[in-house]
N, C-alpha and C. Protein backbone atom coordinates (compact mmCIF):
# COMPACT_ATOMS: atom_id res chain seq x y z
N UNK A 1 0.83 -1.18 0.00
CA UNK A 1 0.00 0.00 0.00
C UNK A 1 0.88 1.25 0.00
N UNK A 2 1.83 1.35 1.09
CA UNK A 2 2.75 2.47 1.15
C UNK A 2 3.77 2.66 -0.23
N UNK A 3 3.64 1.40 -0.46
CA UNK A 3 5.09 1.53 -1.99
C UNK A 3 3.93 1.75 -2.91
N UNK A 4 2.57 1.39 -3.10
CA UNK A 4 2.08 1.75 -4.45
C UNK A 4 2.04 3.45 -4.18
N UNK A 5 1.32 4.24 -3.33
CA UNK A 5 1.27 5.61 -2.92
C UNK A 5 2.66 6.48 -3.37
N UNK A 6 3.78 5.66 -2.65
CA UNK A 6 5.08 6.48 -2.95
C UNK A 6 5.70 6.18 -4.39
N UNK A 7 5.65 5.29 -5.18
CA UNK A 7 5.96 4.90 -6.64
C UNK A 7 5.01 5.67 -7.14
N UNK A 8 3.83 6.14 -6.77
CA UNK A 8 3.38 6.95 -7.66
C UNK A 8 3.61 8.09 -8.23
N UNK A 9 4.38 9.05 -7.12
CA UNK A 9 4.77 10.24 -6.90
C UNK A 9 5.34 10.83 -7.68
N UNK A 10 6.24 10.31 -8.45
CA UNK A 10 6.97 10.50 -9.70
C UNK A 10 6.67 10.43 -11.34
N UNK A 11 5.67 9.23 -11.70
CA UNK A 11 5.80 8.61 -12.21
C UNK A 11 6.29 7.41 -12.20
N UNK A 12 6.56 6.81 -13.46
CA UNK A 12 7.71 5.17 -13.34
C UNK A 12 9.02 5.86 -13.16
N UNK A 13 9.75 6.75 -13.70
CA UNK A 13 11.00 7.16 -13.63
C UNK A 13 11.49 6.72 -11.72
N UNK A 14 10.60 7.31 -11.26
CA UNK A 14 11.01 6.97 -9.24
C UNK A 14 10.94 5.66 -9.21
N UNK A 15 10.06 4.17 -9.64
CA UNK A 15 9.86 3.12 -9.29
C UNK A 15 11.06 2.67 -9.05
N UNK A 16 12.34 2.37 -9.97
CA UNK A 16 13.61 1.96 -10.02
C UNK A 16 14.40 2.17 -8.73
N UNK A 17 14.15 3.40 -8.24
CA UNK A 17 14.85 4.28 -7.25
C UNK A 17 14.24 3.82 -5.88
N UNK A 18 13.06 4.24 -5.92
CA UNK A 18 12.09 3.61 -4.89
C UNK A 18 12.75 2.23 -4.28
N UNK A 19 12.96 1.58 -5.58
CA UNK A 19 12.37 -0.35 -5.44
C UNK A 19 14.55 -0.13 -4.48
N UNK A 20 15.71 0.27 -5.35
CA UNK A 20 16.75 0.67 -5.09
C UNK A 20 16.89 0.36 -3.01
N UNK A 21 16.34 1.67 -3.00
CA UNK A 21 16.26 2.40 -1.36
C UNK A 21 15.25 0.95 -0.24
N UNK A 22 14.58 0.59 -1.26
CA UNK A 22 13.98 -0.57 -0.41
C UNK A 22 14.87 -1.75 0.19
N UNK A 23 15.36 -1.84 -1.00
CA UNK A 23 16.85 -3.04 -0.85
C UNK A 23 17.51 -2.53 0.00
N UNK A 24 18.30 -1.14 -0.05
CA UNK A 24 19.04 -0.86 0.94
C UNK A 24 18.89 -0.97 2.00
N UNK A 25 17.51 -0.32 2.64
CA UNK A 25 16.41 -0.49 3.54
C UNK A 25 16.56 -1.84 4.81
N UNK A 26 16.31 -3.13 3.38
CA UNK A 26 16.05 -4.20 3.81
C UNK A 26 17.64 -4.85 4.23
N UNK A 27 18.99 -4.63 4.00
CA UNK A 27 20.35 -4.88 4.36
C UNK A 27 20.44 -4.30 5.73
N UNK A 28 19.67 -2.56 5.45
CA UNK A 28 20.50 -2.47 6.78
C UNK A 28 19.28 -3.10 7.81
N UNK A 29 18.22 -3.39 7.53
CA UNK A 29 17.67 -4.02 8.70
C UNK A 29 18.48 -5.40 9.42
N UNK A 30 18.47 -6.31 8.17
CA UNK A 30 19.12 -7.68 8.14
C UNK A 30 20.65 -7.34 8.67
N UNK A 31 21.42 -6.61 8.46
CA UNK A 31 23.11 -6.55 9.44
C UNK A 31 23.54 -5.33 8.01
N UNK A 32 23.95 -4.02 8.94
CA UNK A 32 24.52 -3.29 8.23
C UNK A 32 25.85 -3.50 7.47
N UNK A 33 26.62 -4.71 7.26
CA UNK A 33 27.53 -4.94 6.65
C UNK A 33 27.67 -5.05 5.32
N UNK A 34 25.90 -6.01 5.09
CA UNK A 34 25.36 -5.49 3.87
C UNK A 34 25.66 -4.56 2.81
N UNK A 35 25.68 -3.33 3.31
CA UNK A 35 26.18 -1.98 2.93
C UNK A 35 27.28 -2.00 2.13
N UNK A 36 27.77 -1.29 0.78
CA UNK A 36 28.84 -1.44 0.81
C UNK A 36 29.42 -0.18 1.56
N UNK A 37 30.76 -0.35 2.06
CA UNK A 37 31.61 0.25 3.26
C UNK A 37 31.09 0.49 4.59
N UNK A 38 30.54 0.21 5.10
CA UNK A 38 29.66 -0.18 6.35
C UNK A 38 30.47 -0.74 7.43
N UNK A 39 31.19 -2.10 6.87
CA UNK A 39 32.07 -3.01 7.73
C UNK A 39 33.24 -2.29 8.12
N UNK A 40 34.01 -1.57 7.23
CA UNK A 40 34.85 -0.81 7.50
C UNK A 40 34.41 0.59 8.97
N UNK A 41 33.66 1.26 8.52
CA UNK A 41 33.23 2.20 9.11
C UNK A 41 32.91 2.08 10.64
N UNK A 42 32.30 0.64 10.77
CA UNK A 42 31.88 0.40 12.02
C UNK A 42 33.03 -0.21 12.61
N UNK A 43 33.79 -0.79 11.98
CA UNK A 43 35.01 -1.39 12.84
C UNK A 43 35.80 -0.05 13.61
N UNK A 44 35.62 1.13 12.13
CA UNK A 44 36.75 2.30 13.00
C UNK A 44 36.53 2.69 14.14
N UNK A 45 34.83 2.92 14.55
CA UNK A 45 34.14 3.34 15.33
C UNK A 45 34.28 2.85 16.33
N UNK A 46 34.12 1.03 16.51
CA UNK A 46 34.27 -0.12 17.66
C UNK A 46 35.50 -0.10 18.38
N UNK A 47 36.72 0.66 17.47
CA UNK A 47 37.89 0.76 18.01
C UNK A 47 38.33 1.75 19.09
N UNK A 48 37.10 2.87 18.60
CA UNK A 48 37.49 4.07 19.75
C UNK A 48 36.51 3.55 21.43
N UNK A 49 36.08 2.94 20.95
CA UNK A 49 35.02 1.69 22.34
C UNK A 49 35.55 0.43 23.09
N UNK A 50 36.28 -0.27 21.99
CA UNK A 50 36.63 -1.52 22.11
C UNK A 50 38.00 -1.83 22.58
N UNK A 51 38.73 -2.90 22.60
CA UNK A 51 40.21 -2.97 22.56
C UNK A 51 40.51 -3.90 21.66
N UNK A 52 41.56 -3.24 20.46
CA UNK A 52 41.12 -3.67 19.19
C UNK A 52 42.23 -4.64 18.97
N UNK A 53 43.04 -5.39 20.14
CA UNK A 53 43.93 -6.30 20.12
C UNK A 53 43.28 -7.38 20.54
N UNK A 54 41.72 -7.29 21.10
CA UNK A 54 40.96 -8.89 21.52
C UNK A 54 41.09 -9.81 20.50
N UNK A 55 41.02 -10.90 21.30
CA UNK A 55 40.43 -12.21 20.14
C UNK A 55 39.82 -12.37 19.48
N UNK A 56 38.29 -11.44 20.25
CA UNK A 56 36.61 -11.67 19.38
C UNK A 56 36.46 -10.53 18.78
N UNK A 57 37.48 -9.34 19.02
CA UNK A 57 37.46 -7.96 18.49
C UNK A 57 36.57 -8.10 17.35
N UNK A 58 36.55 -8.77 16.46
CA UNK A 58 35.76 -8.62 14.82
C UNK A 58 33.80 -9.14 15.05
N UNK A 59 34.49 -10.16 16.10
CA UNK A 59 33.08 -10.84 16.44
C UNK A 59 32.33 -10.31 16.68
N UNK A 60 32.45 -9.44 18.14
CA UNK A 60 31.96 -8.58 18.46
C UNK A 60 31.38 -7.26 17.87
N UNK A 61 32.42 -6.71 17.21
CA UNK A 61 31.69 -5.79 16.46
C UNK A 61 30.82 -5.67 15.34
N UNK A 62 31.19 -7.34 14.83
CA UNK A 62 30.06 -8.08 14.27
C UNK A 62 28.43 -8.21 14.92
N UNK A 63 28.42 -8.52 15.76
CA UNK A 63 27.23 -8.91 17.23
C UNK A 63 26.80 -7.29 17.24
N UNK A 64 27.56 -6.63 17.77
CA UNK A 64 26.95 -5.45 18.60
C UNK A 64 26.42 -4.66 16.76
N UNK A 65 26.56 -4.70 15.62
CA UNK A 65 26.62 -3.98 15.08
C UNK A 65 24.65 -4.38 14.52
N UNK A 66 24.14 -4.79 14.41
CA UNK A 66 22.89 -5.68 14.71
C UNK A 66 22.04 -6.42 15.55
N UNK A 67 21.15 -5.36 15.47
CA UNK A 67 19.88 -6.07 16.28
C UNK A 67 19.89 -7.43 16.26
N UNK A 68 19.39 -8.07 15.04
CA UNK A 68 19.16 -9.19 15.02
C UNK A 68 20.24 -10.32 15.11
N UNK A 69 21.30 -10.02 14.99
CA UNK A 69 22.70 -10.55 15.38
C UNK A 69 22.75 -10.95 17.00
N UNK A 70 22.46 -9.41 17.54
CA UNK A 70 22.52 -9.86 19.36
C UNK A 70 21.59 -10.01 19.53
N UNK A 71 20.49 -10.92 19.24
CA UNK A 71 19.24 -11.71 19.35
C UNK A 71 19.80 -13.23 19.32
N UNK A 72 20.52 -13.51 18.08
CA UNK A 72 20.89 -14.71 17.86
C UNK A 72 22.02 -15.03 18.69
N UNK A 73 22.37 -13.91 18.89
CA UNK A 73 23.49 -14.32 20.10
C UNK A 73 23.13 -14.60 21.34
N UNK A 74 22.08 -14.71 21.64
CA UNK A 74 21.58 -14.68 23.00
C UNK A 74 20.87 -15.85 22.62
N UNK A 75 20.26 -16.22 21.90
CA UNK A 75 19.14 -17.43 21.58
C UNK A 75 20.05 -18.76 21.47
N UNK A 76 20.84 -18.49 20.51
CA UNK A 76 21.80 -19.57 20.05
C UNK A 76 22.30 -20.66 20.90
N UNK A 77 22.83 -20.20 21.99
CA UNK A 77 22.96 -20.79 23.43
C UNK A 77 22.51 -21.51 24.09
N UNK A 78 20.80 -20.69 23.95
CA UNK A 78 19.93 -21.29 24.69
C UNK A 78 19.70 -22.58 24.20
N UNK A 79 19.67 -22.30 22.98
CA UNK A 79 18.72 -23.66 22.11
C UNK A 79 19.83 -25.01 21.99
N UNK A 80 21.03 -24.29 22.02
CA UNK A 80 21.92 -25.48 22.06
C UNK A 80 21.84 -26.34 23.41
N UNK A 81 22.32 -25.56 24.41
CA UNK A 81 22.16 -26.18 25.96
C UNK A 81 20.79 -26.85 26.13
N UNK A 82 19.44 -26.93 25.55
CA UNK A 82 18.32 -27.11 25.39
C UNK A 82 17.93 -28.52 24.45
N UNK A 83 19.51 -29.18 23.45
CA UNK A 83 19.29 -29.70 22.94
C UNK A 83 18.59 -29.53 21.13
N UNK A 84 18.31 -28.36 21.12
CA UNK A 84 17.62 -28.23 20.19
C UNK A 84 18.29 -28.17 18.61
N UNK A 85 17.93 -28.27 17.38
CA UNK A 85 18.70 -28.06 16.16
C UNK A 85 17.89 -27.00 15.56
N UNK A 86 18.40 -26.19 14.53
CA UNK A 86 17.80 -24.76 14.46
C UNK A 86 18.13 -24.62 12.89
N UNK A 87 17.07 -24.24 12.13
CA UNK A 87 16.92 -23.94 10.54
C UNK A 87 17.12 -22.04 10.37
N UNK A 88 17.88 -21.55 9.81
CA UNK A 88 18.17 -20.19 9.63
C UNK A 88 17.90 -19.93 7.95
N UNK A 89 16.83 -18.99 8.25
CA UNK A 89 16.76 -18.90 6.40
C UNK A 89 16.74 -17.41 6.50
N UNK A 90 17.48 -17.36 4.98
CA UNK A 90 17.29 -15.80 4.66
C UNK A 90 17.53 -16.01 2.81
N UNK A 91 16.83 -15.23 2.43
CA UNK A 91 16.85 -14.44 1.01
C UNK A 91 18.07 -14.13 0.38
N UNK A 92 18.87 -13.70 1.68
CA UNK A 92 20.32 -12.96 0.67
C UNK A 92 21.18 -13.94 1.10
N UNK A 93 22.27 -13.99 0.20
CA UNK A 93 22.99 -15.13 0.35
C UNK A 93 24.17 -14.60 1.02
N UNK A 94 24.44 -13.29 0.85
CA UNK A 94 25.67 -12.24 1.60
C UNK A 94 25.05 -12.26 3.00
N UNK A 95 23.86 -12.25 3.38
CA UNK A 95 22.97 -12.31 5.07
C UNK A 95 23.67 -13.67 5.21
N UNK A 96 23.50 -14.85 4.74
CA UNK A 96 24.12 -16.15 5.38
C UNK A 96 25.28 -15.83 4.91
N UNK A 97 26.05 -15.64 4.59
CA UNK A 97 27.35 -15.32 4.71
C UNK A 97 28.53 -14.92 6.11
N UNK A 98 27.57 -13.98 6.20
CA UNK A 98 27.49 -13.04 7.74
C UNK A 98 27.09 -14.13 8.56
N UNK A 99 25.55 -14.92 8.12
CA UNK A 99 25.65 -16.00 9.53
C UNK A 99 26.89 -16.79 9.61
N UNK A 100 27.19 -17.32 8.50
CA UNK A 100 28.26 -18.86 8.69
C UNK A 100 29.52 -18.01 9.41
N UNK A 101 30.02 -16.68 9.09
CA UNK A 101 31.12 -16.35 9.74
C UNK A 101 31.07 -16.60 10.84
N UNK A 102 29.83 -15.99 11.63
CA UNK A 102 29.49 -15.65 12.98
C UNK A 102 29.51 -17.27 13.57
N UNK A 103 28.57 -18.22 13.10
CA UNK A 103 29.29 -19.75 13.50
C UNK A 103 30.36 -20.11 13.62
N UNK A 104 30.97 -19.66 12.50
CA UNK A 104 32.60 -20.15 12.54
C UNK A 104 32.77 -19.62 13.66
N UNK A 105 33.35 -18.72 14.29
CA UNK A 105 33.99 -17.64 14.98
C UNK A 105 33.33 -18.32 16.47
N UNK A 106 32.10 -18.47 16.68
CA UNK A 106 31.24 -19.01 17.51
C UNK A 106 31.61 -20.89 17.99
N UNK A 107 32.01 -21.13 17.05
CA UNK A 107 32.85 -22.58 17.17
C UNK A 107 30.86 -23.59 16.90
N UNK A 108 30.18 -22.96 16.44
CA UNK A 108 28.61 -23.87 16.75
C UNK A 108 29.05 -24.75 15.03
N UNK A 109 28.93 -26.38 15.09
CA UNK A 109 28.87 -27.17 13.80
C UNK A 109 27.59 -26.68 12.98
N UNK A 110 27.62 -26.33 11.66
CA UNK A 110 26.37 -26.21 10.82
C UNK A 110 26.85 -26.48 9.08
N UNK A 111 25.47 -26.87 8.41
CA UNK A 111 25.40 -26.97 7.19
C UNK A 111 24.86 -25.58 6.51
N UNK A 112 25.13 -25.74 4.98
CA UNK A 112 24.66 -24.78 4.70
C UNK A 112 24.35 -25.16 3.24
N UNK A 113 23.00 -24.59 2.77
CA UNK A 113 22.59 -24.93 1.14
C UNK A 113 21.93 -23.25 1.07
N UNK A 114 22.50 -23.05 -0.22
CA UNK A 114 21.78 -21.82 -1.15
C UNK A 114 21.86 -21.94 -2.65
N UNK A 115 22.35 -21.07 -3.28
CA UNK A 115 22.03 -21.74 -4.90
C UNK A 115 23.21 -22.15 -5.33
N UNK A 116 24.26 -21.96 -4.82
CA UNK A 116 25.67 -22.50 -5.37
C UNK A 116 25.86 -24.02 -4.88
N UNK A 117 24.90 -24.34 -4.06
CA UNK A 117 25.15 -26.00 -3.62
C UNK A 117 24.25 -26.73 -4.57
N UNK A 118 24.86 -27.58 -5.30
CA UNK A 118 24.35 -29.02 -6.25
C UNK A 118 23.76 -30.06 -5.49
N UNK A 119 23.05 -30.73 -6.08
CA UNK A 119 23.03 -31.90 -6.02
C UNK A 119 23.26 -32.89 -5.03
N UNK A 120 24.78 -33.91 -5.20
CA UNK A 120 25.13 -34.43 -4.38
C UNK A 120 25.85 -33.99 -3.18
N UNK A 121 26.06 -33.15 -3.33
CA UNK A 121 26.81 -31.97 -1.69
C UNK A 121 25.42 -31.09 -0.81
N UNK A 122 24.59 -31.12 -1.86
CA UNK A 122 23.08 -30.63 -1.04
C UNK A 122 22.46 -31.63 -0.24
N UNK A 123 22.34 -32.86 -1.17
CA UNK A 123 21.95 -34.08 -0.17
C UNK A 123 22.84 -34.38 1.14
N UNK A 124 23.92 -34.39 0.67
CA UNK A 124 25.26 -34.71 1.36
C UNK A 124 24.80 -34.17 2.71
N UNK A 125 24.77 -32.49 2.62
CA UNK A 125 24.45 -31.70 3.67
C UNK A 125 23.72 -32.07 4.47
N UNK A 126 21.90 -31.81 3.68
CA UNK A 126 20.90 -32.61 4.34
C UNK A 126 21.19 -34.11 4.96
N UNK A 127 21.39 -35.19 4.88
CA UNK A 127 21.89 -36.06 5.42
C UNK A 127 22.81 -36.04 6.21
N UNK A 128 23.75 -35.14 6.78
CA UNK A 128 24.75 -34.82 7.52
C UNK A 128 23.84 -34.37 8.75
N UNK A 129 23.43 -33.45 8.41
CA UNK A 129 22.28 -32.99 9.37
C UNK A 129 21.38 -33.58 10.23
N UNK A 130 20.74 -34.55 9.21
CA UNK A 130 19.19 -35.16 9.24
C UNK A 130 19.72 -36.75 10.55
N UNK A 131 21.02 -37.11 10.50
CA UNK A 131 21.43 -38.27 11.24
C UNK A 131 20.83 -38.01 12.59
N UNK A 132 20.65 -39.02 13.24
CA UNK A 132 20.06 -39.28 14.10
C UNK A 132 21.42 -38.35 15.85
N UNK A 133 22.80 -38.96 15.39
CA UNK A 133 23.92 -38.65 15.97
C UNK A 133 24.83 -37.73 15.48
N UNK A 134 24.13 -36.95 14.45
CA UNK A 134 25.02 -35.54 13.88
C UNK A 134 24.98 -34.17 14.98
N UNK A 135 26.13 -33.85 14.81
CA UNK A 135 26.56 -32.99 15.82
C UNK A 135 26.38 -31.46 15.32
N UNK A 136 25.70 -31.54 14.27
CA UNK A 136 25.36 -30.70 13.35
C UNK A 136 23.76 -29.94 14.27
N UNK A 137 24.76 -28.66 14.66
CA UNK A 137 23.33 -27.49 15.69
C UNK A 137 22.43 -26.65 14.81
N UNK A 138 22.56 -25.97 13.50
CA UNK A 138 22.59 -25.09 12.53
C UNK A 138 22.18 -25.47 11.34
N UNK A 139 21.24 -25.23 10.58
CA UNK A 139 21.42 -25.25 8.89
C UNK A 139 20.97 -24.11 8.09
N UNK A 140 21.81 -23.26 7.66
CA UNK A 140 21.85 -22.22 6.99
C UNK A 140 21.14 -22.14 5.59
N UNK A 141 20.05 -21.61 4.99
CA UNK A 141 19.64 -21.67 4.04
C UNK A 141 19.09 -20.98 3.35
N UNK A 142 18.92 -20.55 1.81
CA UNK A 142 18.75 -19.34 1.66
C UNK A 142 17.60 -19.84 1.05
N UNK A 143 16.37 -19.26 1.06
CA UNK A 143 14.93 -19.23 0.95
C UNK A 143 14.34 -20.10 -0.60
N UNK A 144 15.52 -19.70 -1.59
CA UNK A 144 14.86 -20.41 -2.89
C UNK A 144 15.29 -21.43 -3.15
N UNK A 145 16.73 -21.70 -2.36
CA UNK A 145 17.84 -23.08 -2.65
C UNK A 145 16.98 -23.96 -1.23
N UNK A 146 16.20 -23.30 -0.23
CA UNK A 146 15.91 -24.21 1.04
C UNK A 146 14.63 -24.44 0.72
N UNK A 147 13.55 -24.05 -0.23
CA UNK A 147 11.98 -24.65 -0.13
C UNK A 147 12.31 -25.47 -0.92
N UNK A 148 13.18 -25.98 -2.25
CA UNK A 148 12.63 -27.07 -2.96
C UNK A 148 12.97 -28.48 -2.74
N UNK A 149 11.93 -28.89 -2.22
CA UNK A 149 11.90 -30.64 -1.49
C UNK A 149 12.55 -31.13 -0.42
N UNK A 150 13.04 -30.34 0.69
CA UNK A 150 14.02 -30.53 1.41
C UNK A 150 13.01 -31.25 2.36
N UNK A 151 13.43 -31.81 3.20
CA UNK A 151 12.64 -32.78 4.48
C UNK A 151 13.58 -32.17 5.58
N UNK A 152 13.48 -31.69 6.61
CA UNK A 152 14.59 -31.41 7.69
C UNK A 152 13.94 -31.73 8.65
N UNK A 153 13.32 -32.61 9.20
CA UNK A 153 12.70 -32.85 10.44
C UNK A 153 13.53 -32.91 11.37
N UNK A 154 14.87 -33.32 11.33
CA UNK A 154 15.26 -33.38 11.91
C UNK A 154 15.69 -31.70 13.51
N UNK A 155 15.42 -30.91 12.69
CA UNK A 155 15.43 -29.50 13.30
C UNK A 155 14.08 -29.25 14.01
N UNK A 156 13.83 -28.21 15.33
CA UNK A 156 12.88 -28.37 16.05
C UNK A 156 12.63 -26.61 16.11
N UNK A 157 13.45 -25.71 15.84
CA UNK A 157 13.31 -24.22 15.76
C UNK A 157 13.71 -23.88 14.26
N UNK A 158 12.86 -22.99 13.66
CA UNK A 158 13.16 -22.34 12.53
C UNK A 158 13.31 -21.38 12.85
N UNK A 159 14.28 -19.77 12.14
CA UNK A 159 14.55 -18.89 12.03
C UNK A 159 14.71 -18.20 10.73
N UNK A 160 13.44 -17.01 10.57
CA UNK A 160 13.39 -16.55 9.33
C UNK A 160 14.15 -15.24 9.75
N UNK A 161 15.70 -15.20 9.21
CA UNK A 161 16.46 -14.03 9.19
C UNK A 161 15.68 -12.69 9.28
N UNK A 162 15.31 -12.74 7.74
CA UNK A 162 14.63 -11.62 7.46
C UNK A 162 13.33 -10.42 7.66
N UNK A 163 12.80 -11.55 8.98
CA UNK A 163 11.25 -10.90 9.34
C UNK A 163 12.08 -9.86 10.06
C-alpha cells in the first residue's frame, strides 16, 4: 500500500529508485555490513570503544553492530544447551554469509545450502544434518535453494532471518 502511494509520486522514472532504497532499507535491517563500506566504518568506530587487540574484536563488532545478530546471540545458546537443532533462512545469500562467519567464529557445527550447492553436496548436507547422531546445531539456508523438497525434520526451531 505504502510503496504503491510512494511509486506513484513521480511517475515510473522513481519506481527503479524507490524499489533501489527498499533493498538498501532491507540490508540495513538484516546486518549493516550489507552496505557497501559499512564493515569498515563500524570497525573504526568499535575501536574508539573496544580494545582492538581482543580475540573476538571482529566478532563482536560483528554482534553489537545488529539487532538481530545480538538476538541470535543470546538465543543460540539457549537452544543449544536445550538440545535443540535450528533452521536459519534468509533471502540474501551475503545475510548467510554473515551467519556462517558468525558460527565459525562461535565454534557452533552447521550446514549450509543456497544456490551454489548441487546436487550431491546438497543431499550430502541434508543427510549430515538429518542423522540421528550428527553434531550438526545449525542449517543455513537461503529461501529459494531451502523450499525445494528438502525434508529437515530433523530441526525443532526455525529462524526466518529476514522478518
Amino acid at each position: 500500500k505504502n510503496f504503491t502511494f510512494l511509486s506513484k509520486g513521480g511517475g515510473q522514472a522513481n519506481v527503479p529508485n524507490l524499489l533501489n532504497t527498499m533493498m538498501e532499507l532491507r540490508k540495513c535491517c538484516n546486518h549493516p555490513y550489507l552496505i557497501n563500506g559499512a564493515e569498515e566504518k563500524i570497525l573504526e568506530e568499535f575501536k574508539e570503544t573496544h580494545n582492538a587487540d581482543s580475540p573476538d574484536f571482529q566478532l563482536q563488532a560483528m554482534i553489537q553492530a545488529a539487532g538481530k545478530l545480538v538476538l541470535i546471540d543470546k538465543l543460540l545458546p539457549k537452544l543449544k544447551a536445550g538440545g535443540h537443532r535450528v533452521l536459519i533462512f534468509s533471502q540474501m545469500v551475503r545475510c548467510l554469509d554473515i551467519l556462517e562467519d558468525y558460527l565459525i567464529q562461535r565454534r557452533y557445527p552447521y550446514e549450509r545450502i543456497d544456490g551454489r550447492v548441487r546436487g550431491n553436496l546438497r543431499q550430502a548436507a541434508i543427510d549430515r544434518f538429518s542423522r540421528p547422531d550428527s553434531d550438526r546445531f545449525v542449517f543455513l539456508l537461503c529461501t529459494r535453494a531451502g523450499g525445494l523438497g528438502i525434508n529437515l525434520t530433523a530441526a525443532d526451531t526455525c529462524i526466518i532471518f529476514d522478518s
